[in-house]
N, C-alpha and C. Protein backbone atom coordinates (compact mmCIF):
# COMPACT_ATOMS: atom_id res chain seq x y z
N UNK A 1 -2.20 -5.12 -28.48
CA UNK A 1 -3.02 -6.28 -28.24
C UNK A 1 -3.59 -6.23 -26.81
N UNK A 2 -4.84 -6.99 -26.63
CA UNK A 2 -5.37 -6.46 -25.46
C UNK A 2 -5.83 -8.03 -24.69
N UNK A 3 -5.72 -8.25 -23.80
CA UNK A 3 -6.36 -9.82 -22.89
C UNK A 3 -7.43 -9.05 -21.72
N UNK A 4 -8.22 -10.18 -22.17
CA UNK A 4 -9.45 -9.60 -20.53
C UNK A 4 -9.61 -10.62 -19.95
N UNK A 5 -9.99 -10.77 -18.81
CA UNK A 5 -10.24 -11.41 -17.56
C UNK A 5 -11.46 -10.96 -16.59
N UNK A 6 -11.99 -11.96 -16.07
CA UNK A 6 -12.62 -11.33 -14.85
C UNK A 6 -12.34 -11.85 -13.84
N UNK A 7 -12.09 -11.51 -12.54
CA UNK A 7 -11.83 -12.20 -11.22
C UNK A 7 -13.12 -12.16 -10.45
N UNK A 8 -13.35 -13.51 -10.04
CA UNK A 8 -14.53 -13.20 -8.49
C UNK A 8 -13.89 -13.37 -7.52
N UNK A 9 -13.95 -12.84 -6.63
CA UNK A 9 -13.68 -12.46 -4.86
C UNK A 9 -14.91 -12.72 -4.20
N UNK A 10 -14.83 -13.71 -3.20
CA UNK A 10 -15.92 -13.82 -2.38
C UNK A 10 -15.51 -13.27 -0.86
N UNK A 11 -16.24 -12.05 -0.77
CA UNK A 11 -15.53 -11.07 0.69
C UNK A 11 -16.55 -11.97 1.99
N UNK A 12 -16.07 -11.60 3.12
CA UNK A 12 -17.00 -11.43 4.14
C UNK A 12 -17.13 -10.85 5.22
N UNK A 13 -17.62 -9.65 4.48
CA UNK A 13 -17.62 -8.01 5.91
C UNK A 13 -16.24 -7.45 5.14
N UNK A 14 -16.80 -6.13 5.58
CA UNK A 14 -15.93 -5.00 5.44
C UNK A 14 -14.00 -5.15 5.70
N UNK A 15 -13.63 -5.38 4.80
CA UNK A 15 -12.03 -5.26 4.81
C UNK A 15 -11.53 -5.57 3.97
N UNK A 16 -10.22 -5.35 3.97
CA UNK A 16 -8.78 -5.25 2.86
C UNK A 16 -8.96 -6.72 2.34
N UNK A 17 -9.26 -7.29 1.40
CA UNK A 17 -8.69 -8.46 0.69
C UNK A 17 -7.62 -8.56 -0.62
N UNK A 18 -6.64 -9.17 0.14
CA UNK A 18 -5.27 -9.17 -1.10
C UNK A 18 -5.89 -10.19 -2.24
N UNK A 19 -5.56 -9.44 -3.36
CA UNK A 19 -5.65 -10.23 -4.59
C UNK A 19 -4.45 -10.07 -5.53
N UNK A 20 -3.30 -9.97 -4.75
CA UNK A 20 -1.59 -9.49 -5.55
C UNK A 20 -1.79 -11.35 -6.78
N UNK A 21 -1.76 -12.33 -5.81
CA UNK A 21 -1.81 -13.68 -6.71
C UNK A 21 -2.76 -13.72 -7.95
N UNK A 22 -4.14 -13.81 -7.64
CA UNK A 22 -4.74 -13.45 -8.61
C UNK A 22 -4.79 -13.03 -9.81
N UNK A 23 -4.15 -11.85 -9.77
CA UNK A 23 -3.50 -10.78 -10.74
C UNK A 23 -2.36 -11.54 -10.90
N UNK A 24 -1.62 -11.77 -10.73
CA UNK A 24 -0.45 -12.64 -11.33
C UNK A 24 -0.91 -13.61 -11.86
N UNK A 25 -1.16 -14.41 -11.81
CA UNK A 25 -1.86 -15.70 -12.06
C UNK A 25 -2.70 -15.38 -13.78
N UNK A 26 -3.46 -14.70 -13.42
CA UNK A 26 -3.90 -14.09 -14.78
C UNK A 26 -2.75 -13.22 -16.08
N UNK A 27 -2.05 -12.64 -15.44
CA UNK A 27 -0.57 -12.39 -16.02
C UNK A 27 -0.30 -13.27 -16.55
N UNK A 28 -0.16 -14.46 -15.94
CA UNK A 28 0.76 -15.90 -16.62
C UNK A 28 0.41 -16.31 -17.53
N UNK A 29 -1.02 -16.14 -17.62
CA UNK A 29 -1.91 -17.01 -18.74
C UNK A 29 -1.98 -16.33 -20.07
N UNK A 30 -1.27 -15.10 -19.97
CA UNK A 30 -0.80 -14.28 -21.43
C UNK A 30 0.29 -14.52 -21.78
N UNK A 31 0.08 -14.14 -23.61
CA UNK A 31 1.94 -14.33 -23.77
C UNK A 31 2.33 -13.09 -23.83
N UNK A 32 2.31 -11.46 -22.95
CA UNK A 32 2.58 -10.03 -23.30
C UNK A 32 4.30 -10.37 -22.55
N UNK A 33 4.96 -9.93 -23.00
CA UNK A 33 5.91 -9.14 -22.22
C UNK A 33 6.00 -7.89 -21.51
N UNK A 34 5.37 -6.67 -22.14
CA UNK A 34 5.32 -5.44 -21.40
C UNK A 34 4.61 -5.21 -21.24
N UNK A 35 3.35 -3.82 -20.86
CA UNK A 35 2.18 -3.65 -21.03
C UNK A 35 1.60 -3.26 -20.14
N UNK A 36 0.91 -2.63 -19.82
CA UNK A 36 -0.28 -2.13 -18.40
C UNK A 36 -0.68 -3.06 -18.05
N UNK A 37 -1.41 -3.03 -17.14
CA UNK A 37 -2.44 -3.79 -16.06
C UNK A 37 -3.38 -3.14 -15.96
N UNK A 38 -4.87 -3.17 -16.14
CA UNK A 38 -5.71 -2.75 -15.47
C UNK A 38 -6.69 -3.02 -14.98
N UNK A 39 -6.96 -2.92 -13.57
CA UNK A 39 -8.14 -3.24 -13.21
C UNK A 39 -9.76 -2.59 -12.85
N UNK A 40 -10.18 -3.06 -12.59
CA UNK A 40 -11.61 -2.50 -12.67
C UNK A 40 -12.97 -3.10 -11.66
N UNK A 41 -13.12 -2.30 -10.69
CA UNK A 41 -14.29 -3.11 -9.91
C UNK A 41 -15.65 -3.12 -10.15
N UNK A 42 -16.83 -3.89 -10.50
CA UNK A 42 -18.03 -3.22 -11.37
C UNK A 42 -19.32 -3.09 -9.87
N UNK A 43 -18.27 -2.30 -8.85
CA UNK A 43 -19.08 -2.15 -8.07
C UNK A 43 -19.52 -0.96 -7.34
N UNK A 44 -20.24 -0.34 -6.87
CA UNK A 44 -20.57 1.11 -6.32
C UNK A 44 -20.35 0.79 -4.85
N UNK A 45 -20.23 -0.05 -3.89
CA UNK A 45 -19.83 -0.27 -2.02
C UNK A 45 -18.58 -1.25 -2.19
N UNK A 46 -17.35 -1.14 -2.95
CA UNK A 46 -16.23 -2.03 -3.20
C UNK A 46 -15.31 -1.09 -4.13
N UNK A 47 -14.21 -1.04 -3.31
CA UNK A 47 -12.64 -0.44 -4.48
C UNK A 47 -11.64 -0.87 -4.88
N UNK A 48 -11.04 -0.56 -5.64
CA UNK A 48 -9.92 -1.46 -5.07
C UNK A 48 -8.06 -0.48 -4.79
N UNK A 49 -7.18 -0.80 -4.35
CA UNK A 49 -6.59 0.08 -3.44
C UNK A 49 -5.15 -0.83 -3.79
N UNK A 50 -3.62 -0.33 -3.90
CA UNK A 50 -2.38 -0.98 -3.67
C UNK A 50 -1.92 -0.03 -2.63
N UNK A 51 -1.82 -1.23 -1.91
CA UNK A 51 -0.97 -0.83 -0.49
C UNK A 51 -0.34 -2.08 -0.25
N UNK A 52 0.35 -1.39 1.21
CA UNK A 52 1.68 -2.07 1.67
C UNK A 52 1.13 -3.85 1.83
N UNK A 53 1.85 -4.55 1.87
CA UNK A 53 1.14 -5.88 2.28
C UNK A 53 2.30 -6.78 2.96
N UNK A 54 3.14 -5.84 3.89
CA UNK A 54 4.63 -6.61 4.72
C UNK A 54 3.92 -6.89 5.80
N UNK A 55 3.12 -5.59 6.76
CA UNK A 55 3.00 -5.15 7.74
C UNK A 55 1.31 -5.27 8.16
N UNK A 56 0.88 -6.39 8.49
CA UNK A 56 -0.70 -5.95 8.44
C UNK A 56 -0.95 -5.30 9.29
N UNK A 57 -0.35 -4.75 10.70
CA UNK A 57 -0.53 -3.24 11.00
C UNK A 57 -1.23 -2.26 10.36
N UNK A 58 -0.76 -1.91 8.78
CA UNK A 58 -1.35 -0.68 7.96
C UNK A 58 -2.34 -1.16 7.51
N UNK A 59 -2.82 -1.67 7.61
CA UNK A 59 -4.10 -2.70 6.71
C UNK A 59 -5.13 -2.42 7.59
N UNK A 60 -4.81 -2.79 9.10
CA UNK A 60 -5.57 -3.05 10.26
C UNK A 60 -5.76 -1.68 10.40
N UNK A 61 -5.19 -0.86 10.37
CA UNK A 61 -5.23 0.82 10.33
C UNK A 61 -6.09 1.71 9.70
N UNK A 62 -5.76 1.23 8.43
CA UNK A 62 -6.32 1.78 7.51
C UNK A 62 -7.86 1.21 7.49
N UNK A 63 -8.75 0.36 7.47
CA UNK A 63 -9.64 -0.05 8.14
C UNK A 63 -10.16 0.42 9.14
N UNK A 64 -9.68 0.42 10.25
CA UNK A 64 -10.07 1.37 11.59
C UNK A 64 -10.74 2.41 10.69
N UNK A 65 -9.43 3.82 10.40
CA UNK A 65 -9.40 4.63 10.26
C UNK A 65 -10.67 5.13 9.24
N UNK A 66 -10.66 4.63 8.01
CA UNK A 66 -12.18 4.95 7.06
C UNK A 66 -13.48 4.57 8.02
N UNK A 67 -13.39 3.37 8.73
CA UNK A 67 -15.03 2.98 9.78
C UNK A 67 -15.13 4.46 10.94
N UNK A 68 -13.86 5.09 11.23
CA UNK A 68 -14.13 6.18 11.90
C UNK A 68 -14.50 7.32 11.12
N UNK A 69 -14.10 7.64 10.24
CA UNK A 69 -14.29 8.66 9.25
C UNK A 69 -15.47 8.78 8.58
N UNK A 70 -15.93 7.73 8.34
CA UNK A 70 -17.61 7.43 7.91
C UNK A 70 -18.27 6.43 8.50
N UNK A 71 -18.76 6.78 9.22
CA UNK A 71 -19.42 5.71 9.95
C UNK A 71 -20.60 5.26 9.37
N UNK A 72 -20.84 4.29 10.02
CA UNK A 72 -22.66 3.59 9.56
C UNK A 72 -23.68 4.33 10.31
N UNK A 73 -24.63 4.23 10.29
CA UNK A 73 -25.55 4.61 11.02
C UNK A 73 -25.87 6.07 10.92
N UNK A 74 -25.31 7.11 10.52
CA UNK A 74 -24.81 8.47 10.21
C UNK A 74 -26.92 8.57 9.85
N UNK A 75 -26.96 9.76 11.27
CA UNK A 75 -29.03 10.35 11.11
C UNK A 75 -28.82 11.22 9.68
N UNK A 76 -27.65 11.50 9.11
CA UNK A 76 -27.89 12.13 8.08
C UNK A 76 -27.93 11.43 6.70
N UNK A 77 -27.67 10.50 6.37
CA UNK A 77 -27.87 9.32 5.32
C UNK A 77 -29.50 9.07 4.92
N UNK A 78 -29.77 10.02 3.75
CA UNK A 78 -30.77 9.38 3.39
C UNK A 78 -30.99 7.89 2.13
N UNK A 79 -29.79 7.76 1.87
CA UNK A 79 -29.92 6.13 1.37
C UNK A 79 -29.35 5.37 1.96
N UNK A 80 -30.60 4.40 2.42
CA UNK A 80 -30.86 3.41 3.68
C UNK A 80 -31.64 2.60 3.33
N UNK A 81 -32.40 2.11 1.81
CA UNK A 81 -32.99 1.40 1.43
C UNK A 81 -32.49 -0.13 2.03
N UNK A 82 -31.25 -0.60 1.48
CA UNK A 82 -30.36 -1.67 1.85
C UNK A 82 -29.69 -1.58 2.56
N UNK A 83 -29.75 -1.04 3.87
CA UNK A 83 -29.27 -1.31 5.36
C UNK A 83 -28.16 -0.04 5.77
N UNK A 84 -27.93 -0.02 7.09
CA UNK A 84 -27.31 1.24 7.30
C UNK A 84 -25.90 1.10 6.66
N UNK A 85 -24.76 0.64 6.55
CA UNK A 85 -23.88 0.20 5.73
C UNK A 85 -24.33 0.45 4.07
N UNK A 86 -25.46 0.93 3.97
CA UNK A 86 -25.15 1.21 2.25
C UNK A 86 -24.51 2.36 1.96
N UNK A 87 -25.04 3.41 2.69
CA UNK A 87 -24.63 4.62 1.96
C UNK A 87 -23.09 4.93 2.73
N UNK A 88 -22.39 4.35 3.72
CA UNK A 88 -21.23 4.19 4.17
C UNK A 88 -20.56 3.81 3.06
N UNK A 89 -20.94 2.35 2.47
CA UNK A 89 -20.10 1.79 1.60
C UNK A 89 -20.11 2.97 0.31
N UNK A 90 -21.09 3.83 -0.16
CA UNK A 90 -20.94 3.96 -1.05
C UNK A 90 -19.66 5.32 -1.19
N UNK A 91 -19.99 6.20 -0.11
CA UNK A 91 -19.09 7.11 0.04
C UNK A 91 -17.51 6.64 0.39
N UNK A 92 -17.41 5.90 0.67
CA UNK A 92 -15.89 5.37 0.89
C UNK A 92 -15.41 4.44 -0.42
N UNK A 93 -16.43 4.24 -1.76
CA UNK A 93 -15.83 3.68 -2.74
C UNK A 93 -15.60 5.17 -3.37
N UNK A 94 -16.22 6.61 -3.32
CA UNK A 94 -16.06 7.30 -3.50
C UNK A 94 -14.81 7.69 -3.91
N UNK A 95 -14.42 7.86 -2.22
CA UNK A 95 -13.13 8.88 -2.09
C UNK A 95 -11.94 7.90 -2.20
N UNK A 96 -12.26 6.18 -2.59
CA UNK A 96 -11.28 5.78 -3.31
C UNK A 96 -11.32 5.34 -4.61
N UNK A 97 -10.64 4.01 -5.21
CA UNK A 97 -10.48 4.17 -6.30
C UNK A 97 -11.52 3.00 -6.80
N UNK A 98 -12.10 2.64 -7.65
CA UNK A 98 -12.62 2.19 -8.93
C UNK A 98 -11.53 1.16 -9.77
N UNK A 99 -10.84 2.20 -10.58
CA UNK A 99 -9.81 1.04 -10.65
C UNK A 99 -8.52 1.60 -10.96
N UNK A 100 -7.48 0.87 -11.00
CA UNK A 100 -5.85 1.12 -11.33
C UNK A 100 -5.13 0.75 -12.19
N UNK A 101 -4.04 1.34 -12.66
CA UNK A 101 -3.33 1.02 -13.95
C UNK A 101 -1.90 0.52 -12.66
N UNK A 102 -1.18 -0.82 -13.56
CA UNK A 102 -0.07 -1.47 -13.35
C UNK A 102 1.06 -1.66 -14.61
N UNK A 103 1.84 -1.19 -14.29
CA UNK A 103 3.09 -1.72 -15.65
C UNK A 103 3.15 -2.91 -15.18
N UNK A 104 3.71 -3.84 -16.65
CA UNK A 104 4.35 -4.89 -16.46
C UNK A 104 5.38 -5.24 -17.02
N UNK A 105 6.42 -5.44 -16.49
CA UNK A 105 8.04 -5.80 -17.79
C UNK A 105 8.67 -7.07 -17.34
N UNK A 106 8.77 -7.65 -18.53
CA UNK A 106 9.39 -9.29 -18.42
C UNK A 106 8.26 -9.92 -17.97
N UNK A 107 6.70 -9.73 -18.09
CA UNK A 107 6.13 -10.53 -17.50
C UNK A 107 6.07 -10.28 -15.82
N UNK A 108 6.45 -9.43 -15.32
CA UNK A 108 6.63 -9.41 -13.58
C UNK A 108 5.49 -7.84 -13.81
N UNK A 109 4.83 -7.74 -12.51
CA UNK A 109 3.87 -6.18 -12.50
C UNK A 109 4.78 -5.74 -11.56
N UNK A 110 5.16 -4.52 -12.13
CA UNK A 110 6.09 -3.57 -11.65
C UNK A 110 5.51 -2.92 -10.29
N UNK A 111 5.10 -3.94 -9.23
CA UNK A 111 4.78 -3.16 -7.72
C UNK A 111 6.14 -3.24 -7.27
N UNK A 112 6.22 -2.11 -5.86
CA UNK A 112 6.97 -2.07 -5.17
C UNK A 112 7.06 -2.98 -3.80
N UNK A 113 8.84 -3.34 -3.55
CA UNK A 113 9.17 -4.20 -2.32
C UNK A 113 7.38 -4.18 -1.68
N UNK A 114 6.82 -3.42 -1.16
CA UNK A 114 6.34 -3.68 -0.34
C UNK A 114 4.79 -3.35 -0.78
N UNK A 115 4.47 -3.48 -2.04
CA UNK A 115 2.85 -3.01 -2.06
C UNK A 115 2.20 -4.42 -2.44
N UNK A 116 1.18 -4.67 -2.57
CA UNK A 116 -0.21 -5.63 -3.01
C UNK A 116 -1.07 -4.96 -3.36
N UNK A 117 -1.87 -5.82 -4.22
CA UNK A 117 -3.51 -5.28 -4.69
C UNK A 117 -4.72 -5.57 -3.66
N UNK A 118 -4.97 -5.00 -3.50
CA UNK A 118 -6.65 -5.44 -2.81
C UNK A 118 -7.70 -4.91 -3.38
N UNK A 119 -9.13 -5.62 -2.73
CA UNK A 119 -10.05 -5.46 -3.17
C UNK A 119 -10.67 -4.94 -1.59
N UNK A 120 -11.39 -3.93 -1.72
CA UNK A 120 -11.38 -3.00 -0.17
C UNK A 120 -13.14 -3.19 0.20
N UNK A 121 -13.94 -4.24 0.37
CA UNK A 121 -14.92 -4.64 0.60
C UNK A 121 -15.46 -3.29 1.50
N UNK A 122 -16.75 -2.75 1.25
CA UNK A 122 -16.96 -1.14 2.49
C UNK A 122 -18.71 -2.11 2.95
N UNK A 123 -18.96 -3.35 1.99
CA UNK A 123 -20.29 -3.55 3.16
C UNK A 123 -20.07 -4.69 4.04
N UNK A 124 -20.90 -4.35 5.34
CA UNK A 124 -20.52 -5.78 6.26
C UNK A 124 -21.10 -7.01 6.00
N UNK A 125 -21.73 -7.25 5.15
CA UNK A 125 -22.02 -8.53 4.65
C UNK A 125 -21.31 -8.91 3.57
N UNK A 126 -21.47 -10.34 3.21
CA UNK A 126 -20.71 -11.00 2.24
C UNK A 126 -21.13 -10.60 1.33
N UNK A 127 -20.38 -10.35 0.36
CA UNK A 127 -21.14 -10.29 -1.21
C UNK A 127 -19.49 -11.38 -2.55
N UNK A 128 -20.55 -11.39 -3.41
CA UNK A 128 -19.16 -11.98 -4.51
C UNK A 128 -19.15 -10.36 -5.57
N UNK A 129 -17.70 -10.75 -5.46
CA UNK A 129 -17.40 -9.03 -6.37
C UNK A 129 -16.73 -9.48 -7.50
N UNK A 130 -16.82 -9.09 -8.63
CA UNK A 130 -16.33 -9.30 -9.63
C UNK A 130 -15.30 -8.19 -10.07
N UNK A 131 -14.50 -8.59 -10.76
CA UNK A 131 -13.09 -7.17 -11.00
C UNK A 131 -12.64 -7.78 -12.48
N UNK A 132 -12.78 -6.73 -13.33
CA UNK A 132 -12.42 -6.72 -14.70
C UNK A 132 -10.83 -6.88 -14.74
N UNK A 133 -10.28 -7.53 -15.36
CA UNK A 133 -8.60 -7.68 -15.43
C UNK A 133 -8.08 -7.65 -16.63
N UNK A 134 -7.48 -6.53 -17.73
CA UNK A 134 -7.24 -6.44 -18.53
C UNK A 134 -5.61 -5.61 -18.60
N UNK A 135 -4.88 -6.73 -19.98
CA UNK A 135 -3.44 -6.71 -20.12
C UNK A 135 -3.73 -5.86 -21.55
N UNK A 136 -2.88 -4.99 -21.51
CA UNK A 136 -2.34 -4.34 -23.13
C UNK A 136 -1.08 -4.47 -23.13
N UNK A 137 -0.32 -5.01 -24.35
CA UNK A 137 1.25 -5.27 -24.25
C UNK A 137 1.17 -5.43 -25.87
């Protein structure tokens, strides 16, 4: 059996947004006991990513670290139609993920002590992102 969902996220600028509740929340509203999780971002400059969420240190890091690795403004980017931040965002939804599979047992999503979901916003303006949320159990 299968449940779908969609979530909107309203970002603003480039960074980590936790959506661990969200995803639970939508969990609740099924009757599965076991079953995957999956999500899905329907966006080409937006990923989405489980990481740690104790320590916002790694968050703050990890952020840094991709704005150094690909920068904006890059003289070699020829898609620049929609601002220097497009083709940044698009290569960093690239080399991450789209979307992720989650177990779930007893109703609880089998993350670890220390991970969360996010939604990894790569343009510096606001946008509303939508994320597909679908249970099989």
């Amino acid at each position: 059996m299968i449940q779908a969902f969609s979530i909107n996220i309203q970002t603003y600028g480039e960074k980590l947004y936790e959506i661990t509740d969200e995803v639970i929340s939508k969990l609740r509203e099924i009757d599965f006991d076991s079953g995957h999780c999956n999500l899905f971002i329907q966006h080409t400059s937006a990923s989405l990513l489980i990481q740690e969420n104790a320590d916002p240190s790694a968050k703050y890091d990890l952020e840094k670290w991709i704005s150094r690795f690909i920068p904006i403004n890059d003289p070699n980017y020829t898609h620049v139609d929609e601002g220097p931040d497009d083709m940044p965002s698009h290569i960093k939804s690239a080399i991450t993920q789209t979307s992720i599979t989650i177990p779930f047992i007893d109703g609880e999503l089998m993350l670890g002590t220390w991970q969360g979901i996010y939604l990894w916003e790569h343009r510096t303006a606001r946008h509303q992102r939508r994320i597909l949320v679908s249970f099989v159990g």
